[in-house]
PDB file of N, CA and C in Angstrom:
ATOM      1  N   UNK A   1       0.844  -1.192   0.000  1.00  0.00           N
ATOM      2  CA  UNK A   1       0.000   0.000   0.000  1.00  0.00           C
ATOM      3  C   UNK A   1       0.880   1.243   0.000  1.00  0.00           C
ATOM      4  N   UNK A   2       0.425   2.084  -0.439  1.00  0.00           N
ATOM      5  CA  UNK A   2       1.285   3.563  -0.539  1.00  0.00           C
ATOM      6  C   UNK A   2      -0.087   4.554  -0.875  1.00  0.00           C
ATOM      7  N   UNK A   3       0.699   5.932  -1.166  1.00  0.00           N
ATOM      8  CA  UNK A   3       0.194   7.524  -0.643  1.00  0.00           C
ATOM      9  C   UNK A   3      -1.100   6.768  -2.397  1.00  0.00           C
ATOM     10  N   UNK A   4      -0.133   6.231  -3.086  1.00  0.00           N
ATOM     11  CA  UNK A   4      -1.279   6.046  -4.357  1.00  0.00           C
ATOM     12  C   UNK A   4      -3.105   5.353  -4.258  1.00  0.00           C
ATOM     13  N   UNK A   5      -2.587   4.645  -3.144  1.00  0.00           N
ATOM     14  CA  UNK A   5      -3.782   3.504  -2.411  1.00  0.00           C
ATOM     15  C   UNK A   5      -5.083   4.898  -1.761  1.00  0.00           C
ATOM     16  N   UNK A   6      -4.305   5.790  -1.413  1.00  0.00           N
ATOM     17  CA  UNK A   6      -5.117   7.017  -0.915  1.00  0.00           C
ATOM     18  C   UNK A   6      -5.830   7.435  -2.033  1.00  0.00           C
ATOM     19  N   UNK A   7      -5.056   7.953  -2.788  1.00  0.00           N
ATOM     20  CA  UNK A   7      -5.229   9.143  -3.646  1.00  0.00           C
ATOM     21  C   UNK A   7      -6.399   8.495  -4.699  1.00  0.00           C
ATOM     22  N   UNK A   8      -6.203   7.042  -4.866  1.00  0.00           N
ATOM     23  CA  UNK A   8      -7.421   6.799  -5.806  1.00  0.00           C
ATOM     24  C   UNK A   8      -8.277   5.800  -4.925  1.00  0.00           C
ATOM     25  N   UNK A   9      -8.674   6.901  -3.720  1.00  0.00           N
ATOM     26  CA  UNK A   9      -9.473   6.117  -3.056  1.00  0.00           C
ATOM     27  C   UNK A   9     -10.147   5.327  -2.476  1.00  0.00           C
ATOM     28  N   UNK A  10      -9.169   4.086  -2.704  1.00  0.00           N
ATOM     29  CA  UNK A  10      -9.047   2.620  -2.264  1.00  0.00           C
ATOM     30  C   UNK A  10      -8.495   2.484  -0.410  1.00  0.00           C
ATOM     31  N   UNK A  11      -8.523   3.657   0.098  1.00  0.00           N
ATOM     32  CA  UNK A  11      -8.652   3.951   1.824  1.00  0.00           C
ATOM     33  C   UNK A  11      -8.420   4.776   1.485  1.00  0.00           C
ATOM     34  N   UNK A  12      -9.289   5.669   2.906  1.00  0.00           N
ATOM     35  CA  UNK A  12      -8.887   6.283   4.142  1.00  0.00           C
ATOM     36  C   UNK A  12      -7.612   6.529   4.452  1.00  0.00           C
ATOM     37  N   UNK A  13      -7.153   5.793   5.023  1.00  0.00           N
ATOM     38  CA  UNK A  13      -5.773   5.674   5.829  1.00  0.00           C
ATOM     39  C   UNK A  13      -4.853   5.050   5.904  1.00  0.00           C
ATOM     40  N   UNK A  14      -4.039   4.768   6.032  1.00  0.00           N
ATOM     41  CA  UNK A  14      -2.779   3.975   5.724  1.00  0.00           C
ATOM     42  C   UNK A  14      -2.028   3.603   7.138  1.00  0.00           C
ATOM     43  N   UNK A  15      -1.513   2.394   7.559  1.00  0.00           N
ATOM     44  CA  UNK A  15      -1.073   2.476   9.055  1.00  0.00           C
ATOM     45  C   UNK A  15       0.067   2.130   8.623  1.00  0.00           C
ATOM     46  N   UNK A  16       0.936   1.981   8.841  1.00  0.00           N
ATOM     47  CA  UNK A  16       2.902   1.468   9.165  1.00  0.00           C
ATOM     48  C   UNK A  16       3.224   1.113  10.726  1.00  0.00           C
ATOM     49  N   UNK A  17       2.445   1.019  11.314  1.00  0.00           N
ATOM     50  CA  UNK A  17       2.859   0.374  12.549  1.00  0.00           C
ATOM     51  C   UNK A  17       3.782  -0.485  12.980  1.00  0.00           C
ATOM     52  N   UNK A  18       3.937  -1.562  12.286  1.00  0.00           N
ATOM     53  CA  UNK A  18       5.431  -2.798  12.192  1.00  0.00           C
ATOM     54  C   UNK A  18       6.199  -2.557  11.512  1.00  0.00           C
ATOM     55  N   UNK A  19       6.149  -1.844  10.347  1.00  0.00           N
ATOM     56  CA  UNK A  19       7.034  -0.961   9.663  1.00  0.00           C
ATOM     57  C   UNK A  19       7.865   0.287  10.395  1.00  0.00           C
ATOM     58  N   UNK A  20       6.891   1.299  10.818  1.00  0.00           N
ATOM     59  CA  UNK A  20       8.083   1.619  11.885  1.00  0.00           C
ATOM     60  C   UNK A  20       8.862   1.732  13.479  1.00  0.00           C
ATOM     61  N   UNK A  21       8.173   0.605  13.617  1.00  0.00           N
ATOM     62  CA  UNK A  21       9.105  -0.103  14.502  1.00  0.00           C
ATOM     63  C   UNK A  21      10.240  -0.434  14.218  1.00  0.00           C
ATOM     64  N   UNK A  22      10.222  -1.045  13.102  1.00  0.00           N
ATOM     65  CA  UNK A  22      11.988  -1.835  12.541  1.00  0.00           C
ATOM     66  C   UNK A  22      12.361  -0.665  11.561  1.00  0.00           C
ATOM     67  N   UNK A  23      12.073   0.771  11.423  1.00  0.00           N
ATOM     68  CA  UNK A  23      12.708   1.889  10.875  1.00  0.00           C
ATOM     69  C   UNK A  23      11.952   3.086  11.396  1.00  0.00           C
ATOM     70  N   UNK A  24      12.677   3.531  11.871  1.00  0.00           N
ATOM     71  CA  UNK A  24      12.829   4.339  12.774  1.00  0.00           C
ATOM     72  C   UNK A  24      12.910   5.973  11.978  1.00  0.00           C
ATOM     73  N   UNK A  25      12.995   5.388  10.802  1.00  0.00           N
ATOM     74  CA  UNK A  25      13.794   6.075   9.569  1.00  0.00           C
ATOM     75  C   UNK A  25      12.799   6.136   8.564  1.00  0.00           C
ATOM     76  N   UNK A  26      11.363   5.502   8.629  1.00  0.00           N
ATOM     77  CA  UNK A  26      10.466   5.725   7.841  1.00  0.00           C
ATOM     78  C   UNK A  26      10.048   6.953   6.825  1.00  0.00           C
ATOM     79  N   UNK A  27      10.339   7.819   6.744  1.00  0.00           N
ATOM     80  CA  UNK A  27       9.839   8.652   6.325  1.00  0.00           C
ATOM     81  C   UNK A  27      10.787   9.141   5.524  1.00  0.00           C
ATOM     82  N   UNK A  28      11.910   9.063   5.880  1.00  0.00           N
ATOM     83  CA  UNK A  28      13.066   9.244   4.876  1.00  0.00           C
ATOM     84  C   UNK A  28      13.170   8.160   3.978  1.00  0.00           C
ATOM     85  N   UNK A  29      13.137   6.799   4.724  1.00  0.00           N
ATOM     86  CA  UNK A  29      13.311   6.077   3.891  1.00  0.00           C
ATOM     87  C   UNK A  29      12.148   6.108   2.039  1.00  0.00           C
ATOM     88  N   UNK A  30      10.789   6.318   2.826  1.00  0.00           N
ATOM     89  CA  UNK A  30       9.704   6.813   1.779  1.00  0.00           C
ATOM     90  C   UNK A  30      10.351   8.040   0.902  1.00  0.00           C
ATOM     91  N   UNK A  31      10.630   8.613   1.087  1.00  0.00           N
ATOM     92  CA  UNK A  31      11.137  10.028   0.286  1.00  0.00           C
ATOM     93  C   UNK A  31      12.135   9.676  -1.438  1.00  0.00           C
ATOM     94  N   UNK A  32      12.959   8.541  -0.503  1.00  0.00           N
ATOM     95  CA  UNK A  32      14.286   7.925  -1.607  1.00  0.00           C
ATOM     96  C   UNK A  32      13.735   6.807  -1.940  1.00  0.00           C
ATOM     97  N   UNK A  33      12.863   5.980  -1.376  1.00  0.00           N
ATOM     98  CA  UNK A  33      12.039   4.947  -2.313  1.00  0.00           C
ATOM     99  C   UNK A  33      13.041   3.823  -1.716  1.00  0.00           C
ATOM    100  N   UNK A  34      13.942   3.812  -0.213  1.00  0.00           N
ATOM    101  CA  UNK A  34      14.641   3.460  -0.252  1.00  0.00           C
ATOM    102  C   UNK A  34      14.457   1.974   0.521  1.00  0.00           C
ATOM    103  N   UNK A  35      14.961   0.723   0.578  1.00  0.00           N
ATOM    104  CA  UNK A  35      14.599  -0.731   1.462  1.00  0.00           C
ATOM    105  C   UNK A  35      14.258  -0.659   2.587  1.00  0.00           C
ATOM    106  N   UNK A  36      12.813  -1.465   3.108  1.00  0.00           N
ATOM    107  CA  UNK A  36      12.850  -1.555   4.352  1.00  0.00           C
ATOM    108  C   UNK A  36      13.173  -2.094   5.268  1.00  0.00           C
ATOM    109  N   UNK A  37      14.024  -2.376   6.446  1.00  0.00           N
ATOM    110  CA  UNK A  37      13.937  -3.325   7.991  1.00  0.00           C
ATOM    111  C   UNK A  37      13.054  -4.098   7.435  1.00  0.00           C
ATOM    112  N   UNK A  38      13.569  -5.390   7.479  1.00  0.00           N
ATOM    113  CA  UNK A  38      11.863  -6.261   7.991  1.00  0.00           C
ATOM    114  C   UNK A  38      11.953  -6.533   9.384  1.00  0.00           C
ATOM    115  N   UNK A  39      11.017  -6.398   9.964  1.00  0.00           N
ATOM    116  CA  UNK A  39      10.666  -6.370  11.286  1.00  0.00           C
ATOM    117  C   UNK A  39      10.366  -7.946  11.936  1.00  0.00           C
ATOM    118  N   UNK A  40      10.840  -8.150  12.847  1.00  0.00           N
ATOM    119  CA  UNK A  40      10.945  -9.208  13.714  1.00  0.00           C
ATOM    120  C   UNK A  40      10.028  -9.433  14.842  1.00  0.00           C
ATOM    121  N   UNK A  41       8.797  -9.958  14.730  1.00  0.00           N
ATOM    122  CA  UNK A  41       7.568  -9.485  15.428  1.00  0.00           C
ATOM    123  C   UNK A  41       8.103 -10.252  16.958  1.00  0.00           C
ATOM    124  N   UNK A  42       8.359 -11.241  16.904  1.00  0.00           N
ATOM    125  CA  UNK A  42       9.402 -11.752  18.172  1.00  0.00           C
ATOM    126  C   UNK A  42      10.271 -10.879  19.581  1.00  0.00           C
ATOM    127  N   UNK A  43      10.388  -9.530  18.338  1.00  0.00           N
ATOM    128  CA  UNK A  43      11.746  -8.915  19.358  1.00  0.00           C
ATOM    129  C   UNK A  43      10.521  -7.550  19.782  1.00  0.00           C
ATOM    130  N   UNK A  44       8.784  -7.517  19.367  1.00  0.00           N
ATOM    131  CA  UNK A  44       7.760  -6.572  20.036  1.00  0.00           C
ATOM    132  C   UNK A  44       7.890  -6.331  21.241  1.00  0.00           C
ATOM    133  N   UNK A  45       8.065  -5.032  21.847  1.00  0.00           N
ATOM    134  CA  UNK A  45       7.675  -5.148  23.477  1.00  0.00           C
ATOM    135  C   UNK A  45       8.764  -5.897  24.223  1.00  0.00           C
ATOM    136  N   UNK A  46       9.807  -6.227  24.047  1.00  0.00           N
ATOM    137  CA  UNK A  46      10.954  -6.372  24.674  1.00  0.00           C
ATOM    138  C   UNK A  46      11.486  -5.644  25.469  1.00  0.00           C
ATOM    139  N   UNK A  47      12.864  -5.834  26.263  1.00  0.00           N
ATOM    140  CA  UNK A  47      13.361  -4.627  26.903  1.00  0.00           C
ATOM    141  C   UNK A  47      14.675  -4.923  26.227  1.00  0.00           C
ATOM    142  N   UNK A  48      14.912  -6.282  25.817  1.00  0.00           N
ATOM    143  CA  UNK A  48      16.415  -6.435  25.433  1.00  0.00           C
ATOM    144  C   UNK A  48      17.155  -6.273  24.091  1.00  0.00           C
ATOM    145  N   UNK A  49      15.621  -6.796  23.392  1.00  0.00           N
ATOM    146  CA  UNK A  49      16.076  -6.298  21.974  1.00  0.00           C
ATOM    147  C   UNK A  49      14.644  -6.282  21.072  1.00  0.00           C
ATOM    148  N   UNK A  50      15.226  -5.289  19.849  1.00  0.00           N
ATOM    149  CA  UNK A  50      13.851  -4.815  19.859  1.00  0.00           C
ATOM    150  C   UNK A  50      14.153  -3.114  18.865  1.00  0.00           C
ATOM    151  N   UNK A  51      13.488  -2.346  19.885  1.00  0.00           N
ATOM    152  CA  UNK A  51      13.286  -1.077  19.028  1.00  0.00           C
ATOM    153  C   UNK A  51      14.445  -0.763  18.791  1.00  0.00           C
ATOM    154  N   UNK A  52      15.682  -0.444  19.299  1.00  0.00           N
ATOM    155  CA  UNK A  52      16.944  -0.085  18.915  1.00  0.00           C
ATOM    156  C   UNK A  52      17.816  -0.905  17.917  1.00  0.00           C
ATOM    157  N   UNK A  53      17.807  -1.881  17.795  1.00  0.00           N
ATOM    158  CA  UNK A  53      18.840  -2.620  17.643  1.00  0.00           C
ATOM    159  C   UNK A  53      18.490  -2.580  15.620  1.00  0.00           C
ATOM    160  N   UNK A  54      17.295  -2.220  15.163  1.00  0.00           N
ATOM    161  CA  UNK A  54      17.558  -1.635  13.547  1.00  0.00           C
ATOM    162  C   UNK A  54      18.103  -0.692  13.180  1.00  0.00           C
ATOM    163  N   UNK A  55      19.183  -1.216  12.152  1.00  0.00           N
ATOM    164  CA  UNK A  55      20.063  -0.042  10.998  1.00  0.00           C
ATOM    165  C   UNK A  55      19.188   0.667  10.874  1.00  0.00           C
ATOM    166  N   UNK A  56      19.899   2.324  10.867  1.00  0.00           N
ATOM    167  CA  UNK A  56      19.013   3.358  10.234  1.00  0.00           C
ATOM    168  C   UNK A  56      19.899   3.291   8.687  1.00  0.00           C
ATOM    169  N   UNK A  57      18.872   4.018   8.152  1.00  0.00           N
ATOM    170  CA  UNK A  57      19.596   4.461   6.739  1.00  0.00           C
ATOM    171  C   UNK A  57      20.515   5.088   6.782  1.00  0.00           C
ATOM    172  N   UNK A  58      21.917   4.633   5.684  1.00  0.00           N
ATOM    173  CA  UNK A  58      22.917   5.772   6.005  1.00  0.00           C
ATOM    174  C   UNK A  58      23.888   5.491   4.558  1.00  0.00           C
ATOM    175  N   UNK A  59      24.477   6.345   4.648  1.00  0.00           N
ATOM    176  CA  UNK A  59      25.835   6.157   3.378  1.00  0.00           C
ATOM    177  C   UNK A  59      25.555   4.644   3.285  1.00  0.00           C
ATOM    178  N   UNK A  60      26.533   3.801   4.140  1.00  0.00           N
ATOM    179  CA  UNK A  60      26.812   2.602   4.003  1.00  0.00           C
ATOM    180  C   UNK A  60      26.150   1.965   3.134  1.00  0.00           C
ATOM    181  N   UNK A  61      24.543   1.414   3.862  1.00  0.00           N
ATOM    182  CA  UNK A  61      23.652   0.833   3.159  1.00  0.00           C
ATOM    183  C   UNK A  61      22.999   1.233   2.242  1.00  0.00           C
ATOM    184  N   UNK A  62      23.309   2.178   2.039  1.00  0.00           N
ATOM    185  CA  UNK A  62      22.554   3.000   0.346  1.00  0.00           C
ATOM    186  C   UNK A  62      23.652   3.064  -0.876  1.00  0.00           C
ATOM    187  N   UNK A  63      23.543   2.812  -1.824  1.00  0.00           N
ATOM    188  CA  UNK A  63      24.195   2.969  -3.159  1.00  0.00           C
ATOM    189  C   UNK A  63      23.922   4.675  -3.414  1.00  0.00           C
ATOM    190  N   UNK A  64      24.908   5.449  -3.688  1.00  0.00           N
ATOM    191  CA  UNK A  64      24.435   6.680  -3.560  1.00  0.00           C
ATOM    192  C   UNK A  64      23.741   7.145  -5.289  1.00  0.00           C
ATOM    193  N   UNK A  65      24.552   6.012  -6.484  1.00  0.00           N
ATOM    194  CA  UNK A  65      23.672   6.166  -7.110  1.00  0.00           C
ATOM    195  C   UNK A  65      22.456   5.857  -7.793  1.00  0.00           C
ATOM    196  N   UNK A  66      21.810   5.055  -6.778  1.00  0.00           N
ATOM    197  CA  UNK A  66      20.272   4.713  -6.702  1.00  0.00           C
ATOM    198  C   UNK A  66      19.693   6.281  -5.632  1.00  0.00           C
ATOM    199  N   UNK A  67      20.376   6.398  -4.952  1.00  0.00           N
ATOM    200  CA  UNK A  67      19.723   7.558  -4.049  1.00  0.00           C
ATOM    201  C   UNK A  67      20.755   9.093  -3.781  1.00  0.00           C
ATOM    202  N   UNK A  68      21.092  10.143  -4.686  1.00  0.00           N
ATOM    203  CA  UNK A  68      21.753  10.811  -4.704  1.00  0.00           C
ATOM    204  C   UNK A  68      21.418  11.729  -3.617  1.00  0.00           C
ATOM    205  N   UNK A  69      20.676  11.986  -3.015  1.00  0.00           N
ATOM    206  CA  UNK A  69      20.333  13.020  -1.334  1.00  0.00           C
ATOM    207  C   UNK A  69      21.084  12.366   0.086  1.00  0.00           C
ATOM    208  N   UNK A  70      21.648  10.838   0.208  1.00  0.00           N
ATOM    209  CA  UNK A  70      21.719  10.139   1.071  1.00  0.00           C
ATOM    210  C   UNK A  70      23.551  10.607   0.948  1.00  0.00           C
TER     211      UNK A  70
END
Protein backbone atom coordinates (compact mmCIF):
# COMPACT_ATOMS: atom_id res chain seq x y z
CA UNK A 1 0.00 0.00 0.00
CA UNK A 2 1.29 3.56 -0.54
CA UNK A 3 0.19 7.52 -0.64
CA UNK A 4 -1.28 6.05 -4.36
CA UNK A 5 -3.78 3.50 -2.41
CA UNK A 6 -5.12 7.02 -0.91
CA UNK A 7 -5.23 9.14 -3.65
CA UNK A 8 -7.42 6.80 -5.81
CA UNK A 9 -9.47 6.12 -3.06
CA UNK A 10 -9.05 2.62 -2.26
CA UNK A 11 -8.65 3.95 1.82
CA UNK A 12 -8.89 6.28 4.14
CA UNK A 13 -5.77 5.67 5.83
CA UNK A 14 -2.78 3.97 5.72
CA UNK A 15 -1.07 2.48 9.05
CA UNK A 16 2.90 1.47 9.16
CA UNK A 17 2.86 0.37 12.55
CA UNK A 18 5.43 -2.80 12.19
CA UNK A 19 7.03 -0.96 9.66
CA UNK A 20 8.08 1.62 11.88
CA UNK A 21 9.10 -0.10 14.50
CA UNK A 22 11.99 -1.83 12.54
CA UNK A 23 12.71 1.89 10.87
CA UNK A 24 12.83 4.34 12.77
CA UNK A 25 13.79 6.07 9.57
CA UNK A 26 10.47 5.73 7.84
CA UNK A 27 9.84 8.65 6.32
CA UNK A 28 13.07 9.24 4.88
CA UNK A 29 13.31 6.08 3.89
CA UNK A 30 9.70 6.81 1.78
CA UNK A 31 11.14 10.03 0.29
CA UNK A 32 14.29 7.93 -1.61
CA UNK A 33 12.04 4.95 -2.31
CA UNK A 34 14.64 3.46 -0.25
CA UNK A 35 14.60 -0.73 1.46
CA UNK A 36 12.85 -1.56 4.35
CA UNK A 37 13.94 -3.33 7.99
CA UNK A 38 11.86 -6.26 7.99
CA UNK A 39 10.67 -6.37 11.29
CA UNK A 40 10.95 -9.21 13.71
CA UNK A 41 7.57 -9.49 15.43
CA UNK A 42 9.40 -11.75 18.17
CA UNK A 43 11.75 -8.92 19.36
CA UNK A 44 7.76 -6.57 20.04
CA UNK A 45 7.68 -5.15 23.48
CA UNK A 46 10.95 -6.37 24.67
CA UNK A 47 13.36 -4.63 26.90
CA UNK A 48 16.41 -6.43 25.43
CA UNK A 49 16.08 -6.30 21.97
CA UNK A 50 13.85 -4.81 19.86
CA UNK A 51 13.29 -1.08 19.03
CA UNK A 52 16.94 -0.09 18.91
CA UNK A 53 18.84 -2.62 17.64
CA UNK A 54 17.56 -1.63 13.55
CA UNK A 55 20.06 -0.04 11.00
CA UNK A 56 19.01 3.36 10.23
CA UNK A 57 19.60 4.46 6.74
CA UNK A 58 22.92 5.77 6.00
CA UNK A 59 25.84 6.16 3.38
CA UNK A 60 26.81 2.60 4.00
CA UNK A 61 23.65 0.83 3.16
CA UNK A 62 22.55 3.00 0.35
CA UNK A 63 24.19 2.97 -3.16
CA UNK A 64 24.44 6.68 -3.56
CA UNK A 65 23.67 6.17 -7.11
CA UNK A 66 20.27 4.71 -6.70
CA UNK A 67 19.72 7.56 -4.05
CA UNK A 68 21.75 10.81 -4.70
CA UNK A 69 20.33 13.02 -1.33
CA UNK A 70 21.72 10.14 1.07
Amino acid sequence: MSMETVAFGDADLLSYGRDFISNLDLVLRFKLNAPLNKYIRETFYTDVVGYTDYPFLNRENVKKDEHPLI
